[in-house]
C-alpha atoms as a PDB file:
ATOM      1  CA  UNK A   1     129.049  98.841 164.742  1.00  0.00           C
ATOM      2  CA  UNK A   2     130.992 100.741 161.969  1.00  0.00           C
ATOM      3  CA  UNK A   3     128.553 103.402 161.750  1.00  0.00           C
ATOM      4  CA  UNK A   4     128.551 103.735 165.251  1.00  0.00           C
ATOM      5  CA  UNK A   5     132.315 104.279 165.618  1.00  0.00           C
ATOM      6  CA  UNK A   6     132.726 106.301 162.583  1.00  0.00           C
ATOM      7  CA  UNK A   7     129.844 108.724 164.195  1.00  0.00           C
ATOM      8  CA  UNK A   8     131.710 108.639 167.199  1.00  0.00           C
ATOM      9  CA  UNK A   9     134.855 109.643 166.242  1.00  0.00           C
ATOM     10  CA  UNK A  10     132.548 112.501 164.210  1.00  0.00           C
ATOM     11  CA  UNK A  11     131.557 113.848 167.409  1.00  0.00           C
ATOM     12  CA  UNK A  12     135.285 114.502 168.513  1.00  0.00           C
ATOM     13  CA  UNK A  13     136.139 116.463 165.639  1.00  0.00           C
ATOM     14  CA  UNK A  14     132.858 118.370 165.964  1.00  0.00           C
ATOM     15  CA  UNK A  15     134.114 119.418 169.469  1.00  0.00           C
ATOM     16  CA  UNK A  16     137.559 119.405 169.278  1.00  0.00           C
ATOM     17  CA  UNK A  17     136.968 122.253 166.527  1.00  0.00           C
ATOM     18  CA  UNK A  18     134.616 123.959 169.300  1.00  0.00           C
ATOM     19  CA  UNK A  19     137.414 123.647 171.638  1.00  0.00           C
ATOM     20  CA  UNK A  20     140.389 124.369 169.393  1.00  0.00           C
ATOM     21  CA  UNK A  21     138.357 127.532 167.980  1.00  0.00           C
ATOM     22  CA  UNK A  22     137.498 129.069 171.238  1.00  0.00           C
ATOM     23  CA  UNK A  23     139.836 131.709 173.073  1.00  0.00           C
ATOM     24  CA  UNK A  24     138.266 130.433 176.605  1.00  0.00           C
ATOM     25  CA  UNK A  25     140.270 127.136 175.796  1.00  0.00           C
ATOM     26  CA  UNK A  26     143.389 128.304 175.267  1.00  0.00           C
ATOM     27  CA  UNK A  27     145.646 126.790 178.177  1.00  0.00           C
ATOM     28  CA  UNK A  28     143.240 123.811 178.437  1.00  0.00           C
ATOM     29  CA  UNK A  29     145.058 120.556 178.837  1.00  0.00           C
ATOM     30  CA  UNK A  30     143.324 117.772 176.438  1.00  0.00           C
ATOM     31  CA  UNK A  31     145.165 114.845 178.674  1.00  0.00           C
ATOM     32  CA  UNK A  32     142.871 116.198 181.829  1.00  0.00           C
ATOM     33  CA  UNK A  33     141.052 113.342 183.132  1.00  0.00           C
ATOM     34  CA  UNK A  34     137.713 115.081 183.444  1.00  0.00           C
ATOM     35  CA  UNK A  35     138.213 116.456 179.561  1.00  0.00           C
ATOM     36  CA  UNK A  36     138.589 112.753 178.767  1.00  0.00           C
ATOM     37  CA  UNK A  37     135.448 111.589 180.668  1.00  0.00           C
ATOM     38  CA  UNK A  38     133.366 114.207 179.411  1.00  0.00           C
ATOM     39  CA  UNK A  39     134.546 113.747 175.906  1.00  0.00           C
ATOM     40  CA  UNK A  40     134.122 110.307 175.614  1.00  0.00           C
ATOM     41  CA  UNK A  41     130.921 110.100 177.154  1.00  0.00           C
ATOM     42  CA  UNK A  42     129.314 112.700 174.571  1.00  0.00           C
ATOM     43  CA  UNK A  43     130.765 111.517 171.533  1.00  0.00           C
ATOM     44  CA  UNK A  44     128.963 108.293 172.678  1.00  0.00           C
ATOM     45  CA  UNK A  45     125.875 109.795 173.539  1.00  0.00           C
ATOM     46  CA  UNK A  46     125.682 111.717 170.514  1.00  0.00           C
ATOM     47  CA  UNK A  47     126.864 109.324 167.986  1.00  0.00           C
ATOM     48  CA  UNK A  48     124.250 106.786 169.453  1.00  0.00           C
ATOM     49  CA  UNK A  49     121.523 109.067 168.814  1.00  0.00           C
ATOM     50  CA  UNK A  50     122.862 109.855 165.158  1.00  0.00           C
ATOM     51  CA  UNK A  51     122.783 106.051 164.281  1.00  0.00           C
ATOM     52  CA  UNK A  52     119.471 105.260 166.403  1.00  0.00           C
ATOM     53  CA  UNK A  53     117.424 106.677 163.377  1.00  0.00           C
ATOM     54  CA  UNK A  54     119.571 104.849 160.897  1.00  0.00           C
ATOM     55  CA  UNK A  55     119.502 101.467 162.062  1.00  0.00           C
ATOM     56  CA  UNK A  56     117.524  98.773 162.915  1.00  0.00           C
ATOM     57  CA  UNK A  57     116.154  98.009 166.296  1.00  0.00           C
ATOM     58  CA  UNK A  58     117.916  94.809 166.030  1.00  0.00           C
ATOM     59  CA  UNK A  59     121.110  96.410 165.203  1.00  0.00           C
ATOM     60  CA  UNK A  60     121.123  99.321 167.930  1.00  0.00           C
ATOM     61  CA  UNK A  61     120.726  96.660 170.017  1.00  0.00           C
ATOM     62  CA  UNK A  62     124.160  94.736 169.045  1.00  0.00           C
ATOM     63  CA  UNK A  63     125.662  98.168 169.434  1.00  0.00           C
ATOM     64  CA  UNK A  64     124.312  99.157 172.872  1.00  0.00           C
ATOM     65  CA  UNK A  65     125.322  95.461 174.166  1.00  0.00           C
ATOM     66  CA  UNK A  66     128.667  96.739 172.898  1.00  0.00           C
ATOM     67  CA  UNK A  67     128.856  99.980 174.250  1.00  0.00           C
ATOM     68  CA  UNK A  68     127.872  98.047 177.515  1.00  0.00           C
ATOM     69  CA  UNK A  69     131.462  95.989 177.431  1.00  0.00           C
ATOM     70  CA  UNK A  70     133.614  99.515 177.003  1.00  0.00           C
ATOM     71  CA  UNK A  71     134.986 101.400 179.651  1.00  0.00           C
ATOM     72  CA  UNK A  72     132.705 103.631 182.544  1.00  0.00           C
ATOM     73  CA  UNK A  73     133.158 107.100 180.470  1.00  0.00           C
ATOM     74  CA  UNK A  74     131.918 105.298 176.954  1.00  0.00           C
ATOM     75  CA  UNK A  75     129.164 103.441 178.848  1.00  0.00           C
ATOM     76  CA  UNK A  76     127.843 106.674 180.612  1.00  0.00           C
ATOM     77  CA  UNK A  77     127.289 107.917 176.922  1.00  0.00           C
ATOM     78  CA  UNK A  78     124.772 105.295 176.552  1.00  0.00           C
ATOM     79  CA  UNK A  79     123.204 106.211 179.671  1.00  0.00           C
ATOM     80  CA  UNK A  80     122.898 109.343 178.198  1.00  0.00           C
ATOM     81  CA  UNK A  81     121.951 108.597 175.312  1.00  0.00           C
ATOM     82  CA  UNK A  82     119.157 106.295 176.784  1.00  0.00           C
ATOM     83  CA  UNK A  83     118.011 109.255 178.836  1.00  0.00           C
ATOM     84  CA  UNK A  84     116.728 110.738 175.532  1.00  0.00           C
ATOM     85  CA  UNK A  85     117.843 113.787 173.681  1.00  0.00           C
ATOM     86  CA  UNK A  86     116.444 116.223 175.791  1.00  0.00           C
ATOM     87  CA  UNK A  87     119.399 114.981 178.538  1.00  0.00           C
ATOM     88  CA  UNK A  88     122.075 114.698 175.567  1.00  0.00           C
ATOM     89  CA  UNK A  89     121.242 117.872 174.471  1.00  0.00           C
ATOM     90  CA  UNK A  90     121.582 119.376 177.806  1.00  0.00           C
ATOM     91  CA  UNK A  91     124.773 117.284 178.685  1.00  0.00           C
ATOM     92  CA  UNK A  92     125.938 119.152 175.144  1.00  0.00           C
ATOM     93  CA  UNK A  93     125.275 122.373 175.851  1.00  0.00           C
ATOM     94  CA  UNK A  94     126.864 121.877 179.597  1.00  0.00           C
ATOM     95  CA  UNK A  95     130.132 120.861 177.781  1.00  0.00           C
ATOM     96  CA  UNK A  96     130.562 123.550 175.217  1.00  0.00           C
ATOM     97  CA  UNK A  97     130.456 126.189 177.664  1.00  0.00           C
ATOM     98  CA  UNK A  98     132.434 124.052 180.437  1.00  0.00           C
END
């Protein structure tokens, strides 16, 4: 579970520096509730498959059941993330140039 949150947390500073480095960002209000959704979700999504290549079957396991118990925009991350990279990757790509 560790790995999992430290990942996560990862993935926020890897796009909070997209977003803090970007001019089309500039007035954008981090407390926005669709900012938060979208945030949260990815960082999940990604930092799920970061660890799923790291850990055991077993263990991903014990972390998805957790994910499952979080709120809707953490557990839409591991729908994501179930979806397979191709959809992360997309869902990525939509949220760097949102």
């Amino acid at each position: 579970l560790l790995a999992q949150v430290i990942a996560h947390e990862l993935m926020h500073a890897v796009m909070d520096i997209h977003l803090l480095g970007d001019d089309r960002h500039r007035n954008f209000k981090i407390k926005d509730g669709l900012y938060h959704l979208k945030e949260e979700c990815l960082a999940n999504a990604l930092s799920l498959m970061l660890i799923k290549y790291t850990l055991s079957d077993e263990q991903n396991k014990f972390v998805a059941d957790f994910v499952k118990t979080q709120p809707f925009a953490y557990k839409l991350g591991l729908d994501y993330a179930m979806a397979g990279e191709l959809t992360v990757e997309r869902a990525f790509m939509a949220w760097m140039w949102m």
